[in-house]
Protein backbone atom coordinates (compact mmCIF):
# COMPACT_ATOMS: atom_id res chain seq x y z
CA UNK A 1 -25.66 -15.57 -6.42
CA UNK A 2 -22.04 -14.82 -5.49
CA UNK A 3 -19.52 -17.70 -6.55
CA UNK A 4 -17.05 -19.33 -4.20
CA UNK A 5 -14.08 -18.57 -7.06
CA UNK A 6 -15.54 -14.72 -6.78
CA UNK A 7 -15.32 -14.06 -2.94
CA UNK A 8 -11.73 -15.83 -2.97
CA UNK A 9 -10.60 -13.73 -5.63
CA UNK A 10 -11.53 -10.69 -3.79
CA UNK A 11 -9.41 -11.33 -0.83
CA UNK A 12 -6.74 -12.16 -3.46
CA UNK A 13 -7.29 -9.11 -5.18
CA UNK A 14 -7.61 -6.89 -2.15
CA UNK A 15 -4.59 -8.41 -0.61
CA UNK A 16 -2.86 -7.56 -4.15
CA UNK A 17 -3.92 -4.08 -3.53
CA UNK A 18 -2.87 -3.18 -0.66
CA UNK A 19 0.88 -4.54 -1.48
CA UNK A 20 0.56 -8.05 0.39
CA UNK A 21 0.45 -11.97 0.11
CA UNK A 22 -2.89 -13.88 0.96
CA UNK A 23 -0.53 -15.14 3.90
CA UNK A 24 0.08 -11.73 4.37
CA UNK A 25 -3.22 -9.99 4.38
CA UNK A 26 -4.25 -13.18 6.93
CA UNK A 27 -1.22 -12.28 9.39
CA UNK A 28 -2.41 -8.33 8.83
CA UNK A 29 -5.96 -9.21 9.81
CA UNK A 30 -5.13 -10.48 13.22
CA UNK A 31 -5.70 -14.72 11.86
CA UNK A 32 -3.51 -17.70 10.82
CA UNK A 33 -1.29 -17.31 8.28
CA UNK A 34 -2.58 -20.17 6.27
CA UNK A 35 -5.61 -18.81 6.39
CA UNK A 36 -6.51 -17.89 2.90
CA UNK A 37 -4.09 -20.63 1.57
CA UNK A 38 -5.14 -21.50 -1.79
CA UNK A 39 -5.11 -25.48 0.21
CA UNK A 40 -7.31 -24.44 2.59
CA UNK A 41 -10.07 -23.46 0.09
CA UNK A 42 -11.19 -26.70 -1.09
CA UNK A 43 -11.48 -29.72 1.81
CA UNK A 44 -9.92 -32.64 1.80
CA UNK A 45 -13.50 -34.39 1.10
CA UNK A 46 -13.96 -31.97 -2.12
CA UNK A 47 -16.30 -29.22 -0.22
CA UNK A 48 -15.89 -25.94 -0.70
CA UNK A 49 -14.79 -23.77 2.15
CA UNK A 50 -15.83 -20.28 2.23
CA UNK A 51 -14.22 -17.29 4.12
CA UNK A 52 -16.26 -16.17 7.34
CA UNK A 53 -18.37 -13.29 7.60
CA UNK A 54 -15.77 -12.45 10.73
CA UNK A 55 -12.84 -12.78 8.44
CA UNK A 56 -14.08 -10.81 5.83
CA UNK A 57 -14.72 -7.87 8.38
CA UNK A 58 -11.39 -7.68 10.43
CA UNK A 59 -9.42 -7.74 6.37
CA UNK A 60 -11.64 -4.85 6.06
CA UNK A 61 -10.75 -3.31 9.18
CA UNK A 62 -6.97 -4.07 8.72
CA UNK A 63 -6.97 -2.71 4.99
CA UNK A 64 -9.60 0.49 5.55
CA UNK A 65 -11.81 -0.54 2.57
CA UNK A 66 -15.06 -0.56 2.90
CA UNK A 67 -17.69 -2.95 2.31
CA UNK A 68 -18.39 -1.45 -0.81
CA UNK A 69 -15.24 -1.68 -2.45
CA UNK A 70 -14.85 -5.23 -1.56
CA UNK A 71 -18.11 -6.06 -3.27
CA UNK A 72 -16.62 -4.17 -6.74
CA UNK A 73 -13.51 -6.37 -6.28
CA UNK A 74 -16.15 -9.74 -6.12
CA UNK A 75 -17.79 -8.02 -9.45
CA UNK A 76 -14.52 -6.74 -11.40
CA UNK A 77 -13.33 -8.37 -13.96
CA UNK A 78 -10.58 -11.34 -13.88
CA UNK A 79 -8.13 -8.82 -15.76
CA UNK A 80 -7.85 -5.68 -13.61
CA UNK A 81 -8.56 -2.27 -15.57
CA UNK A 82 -4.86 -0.86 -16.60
CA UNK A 83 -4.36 2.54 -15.70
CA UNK A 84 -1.04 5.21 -16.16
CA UNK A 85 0.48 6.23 -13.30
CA UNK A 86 2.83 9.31 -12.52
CA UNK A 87 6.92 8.42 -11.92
CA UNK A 88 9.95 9.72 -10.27
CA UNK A 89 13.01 8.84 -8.56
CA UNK A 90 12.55 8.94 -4.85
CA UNK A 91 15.35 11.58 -4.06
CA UNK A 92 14.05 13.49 -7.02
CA UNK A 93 11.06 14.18 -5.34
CA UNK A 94 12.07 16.61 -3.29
CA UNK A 95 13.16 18.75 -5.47
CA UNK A 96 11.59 21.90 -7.22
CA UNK A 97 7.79 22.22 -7.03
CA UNK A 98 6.78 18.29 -8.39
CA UNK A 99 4.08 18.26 -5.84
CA UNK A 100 0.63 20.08 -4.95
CA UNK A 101 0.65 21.14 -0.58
CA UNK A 102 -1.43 17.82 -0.42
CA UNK A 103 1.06 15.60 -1.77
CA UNK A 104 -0.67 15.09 -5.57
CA UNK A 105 1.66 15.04 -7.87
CA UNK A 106 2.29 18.39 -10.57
CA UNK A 107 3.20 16.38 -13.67
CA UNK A 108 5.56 17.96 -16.01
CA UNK A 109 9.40 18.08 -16.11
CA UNK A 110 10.53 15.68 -14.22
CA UNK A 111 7.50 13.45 -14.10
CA UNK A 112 7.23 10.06 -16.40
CA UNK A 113 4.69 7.57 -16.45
CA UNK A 114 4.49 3.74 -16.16
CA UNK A 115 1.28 1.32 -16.31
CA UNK A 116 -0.24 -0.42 -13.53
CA UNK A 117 -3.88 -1.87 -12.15
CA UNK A 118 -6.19 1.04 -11.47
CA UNK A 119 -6.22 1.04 -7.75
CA UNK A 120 -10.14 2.66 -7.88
CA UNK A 121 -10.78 5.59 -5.89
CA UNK A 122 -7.00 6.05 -4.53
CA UNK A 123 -5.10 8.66 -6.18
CA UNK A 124 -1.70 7.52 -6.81
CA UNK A 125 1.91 8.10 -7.95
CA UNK A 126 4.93 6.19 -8.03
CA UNK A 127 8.41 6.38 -6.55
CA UNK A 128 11.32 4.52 -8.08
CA UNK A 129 14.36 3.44 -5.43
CA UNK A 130 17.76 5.07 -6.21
CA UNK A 131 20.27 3.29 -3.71
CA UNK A 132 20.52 0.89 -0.91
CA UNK A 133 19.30 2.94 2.17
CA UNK A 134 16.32 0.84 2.18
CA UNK A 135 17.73 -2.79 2.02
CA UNK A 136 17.09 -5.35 2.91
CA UNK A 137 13.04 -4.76 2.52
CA UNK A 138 13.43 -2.24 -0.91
CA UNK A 139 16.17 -2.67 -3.49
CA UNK A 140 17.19 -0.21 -6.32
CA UNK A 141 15.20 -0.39 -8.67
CA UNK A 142 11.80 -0.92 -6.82
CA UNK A 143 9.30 1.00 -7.59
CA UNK A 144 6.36 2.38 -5.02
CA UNK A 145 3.36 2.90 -5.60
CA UNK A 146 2.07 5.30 -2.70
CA UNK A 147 -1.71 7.20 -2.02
CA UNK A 148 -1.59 10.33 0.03
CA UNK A 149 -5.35 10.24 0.27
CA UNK A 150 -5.66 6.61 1.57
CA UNK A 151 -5.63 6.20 5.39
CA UNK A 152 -2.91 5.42 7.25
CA UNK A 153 -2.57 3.22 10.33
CA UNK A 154 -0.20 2.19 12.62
CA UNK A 155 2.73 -0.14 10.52
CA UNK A 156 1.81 1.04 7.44
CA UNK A 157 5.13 2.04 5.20
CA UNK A 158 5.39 5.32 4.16
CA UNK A 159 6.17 8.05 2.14
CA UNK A 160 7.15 11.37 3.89
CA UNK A 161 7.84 14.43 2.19
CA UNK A 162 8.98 17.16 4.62
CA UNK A 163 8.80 20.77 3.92
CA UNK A 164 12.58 21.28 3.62
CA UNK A 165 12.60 19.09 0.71
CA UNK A 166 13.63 15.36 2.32
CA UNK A 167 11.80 12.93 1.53
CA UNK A 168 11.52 9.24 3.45
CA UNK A 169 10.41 6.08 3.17
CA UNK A 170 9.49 4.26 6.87
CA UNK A 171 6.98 2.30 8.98
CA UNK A 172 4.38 4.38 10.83
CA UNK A 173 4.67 3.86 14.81
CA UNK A 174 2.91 6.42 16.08
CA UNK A 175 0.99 9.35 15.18
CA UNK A 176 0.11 12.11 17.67
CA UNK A 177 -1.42 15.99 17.78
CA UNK A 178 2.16 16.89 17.35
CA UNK A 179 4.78 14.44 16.09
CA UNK A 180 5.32 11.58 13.85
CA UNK A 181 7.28 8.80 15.21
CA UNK A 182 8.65 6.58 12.10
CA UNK A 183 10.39 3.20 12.37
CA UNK A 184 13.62 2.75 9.77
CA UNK A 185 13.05 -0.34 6.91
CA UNK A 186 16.78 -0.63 7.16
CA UNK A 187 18.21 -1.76 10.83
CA UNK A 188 21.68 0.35 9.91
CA UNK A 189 19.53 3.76 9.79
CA UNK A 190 17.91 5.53 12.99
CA UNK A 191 14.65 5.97 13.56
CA UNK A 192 12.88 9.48 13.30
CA UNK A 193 10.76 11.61 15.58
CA UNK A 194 9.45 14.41 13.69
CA UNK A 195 7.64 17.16 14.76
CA UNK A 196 4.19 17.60 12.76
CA UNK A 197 5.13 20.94 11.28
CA UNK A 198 8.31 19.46 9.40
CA UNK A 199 5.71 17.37 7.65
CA UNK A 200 4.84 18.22 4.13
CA UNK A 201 2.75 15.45 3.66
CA UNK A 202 2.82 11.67 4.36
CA UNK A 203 1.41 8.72 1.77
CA UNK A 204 0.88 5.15 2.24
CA UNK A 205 2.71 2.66 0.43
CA UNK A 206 -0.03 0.96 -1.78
CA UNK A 207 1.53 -1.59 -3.73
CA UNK A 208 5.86 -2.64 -4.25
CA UNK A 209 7.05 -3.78 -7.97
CA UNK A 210 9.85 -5.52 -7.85
């Protein structure tokens, strides 16, 4: 039988996934933002409170996993698996040939590696921050970890590599047949409106280190 401690920490650990706070996988899922407060787990008469079936679907719905990856989160272990993952500065990456036409990574010159929790199924790289073009929300020095084969939704950050070698880092506002229209992180920098052909390839921003 399935613990109370186990289904919390799967929220916890999916909201860790997917780069937010519990508050902030709550707020994502369309519910209170004390929702999955560590306060509101345990009742003020000592019962434990458990996380509706509803909740539990529309974090699903607001993350893309599926039902099956939330029930590996309930089963993994309390230490997440460790895995290496491939580096480079973000205006690096558009250089030279560092990536594949779908946005994996080459490895080789250019490329280093770091350590972080396997993230499962997604493939993933990371991008370090050189500058201050995306203050306030990403500093120098933070590091991305993006997935250009996980699914990507309206107000999802970013990654977007067009084919004449820039590469950006925004929130997704809309997504048609023929353009991508991308909100800036930082209010001193415009928004863009790109055509769909200028796009290389676009990633979602899995996870921040700060």
């Amino acid at each position: 039988m399935l613990s109370h401690e186990q289904i919390w920490n799967a929220i916890d650990r999916l909201a860790e996934r997917h780069g937010y706070s519990a508050s902030g996988l709550a707020r994502r899922a369309g519910l209170d933002a004390t929702s999955f407060n560590r306060s509101k787990r345990i009742g003020a008469d000592g019962r434990k409170r458990w996380p509706s079936t509803e909740s539990v679907s529309k974090v699903l719905a607001a993350t893309g996993a599926s039902l099956d990856e939330f029930l590996r989160l309930i089963e993994a272990r309390e230490i997440p698996a460790r895995t290496m993952v491939p580096l480079i500065g973000l205006t690096q990456a558009g250089a030279g040939r560092l990536f594949t036409d779908e946005g994996m990574p080459t490895g080789g010159a250019g490329w280093e590696e770091i350590e972080f929790p396997d993230l499962g199924e997604e493939r993933a790289f990371a991008l370090e921050i050189q500058g201050d073009s995306m203050q306030p929300l990403f500093r120098d020095g933070d590091v991305l970890i993006v997935s250009p084969t996980a699914s990507v939704r309206k107000g999802d950050r970013v990654v977007v590599r067009l084919h004449g070698g820039e590469v950006i880092a925004k929130e997704l506002k809309r997504r048609t047949a023929r353009t991508v229209e991308l909100v800036s992180l930082n209010p001193e920098h415009e928004d863009r409106v790109l055509n769909i052909g200028e796009v290389a390839w676009m990633a979602r921003v899995m996870w921040v280190r700060q």
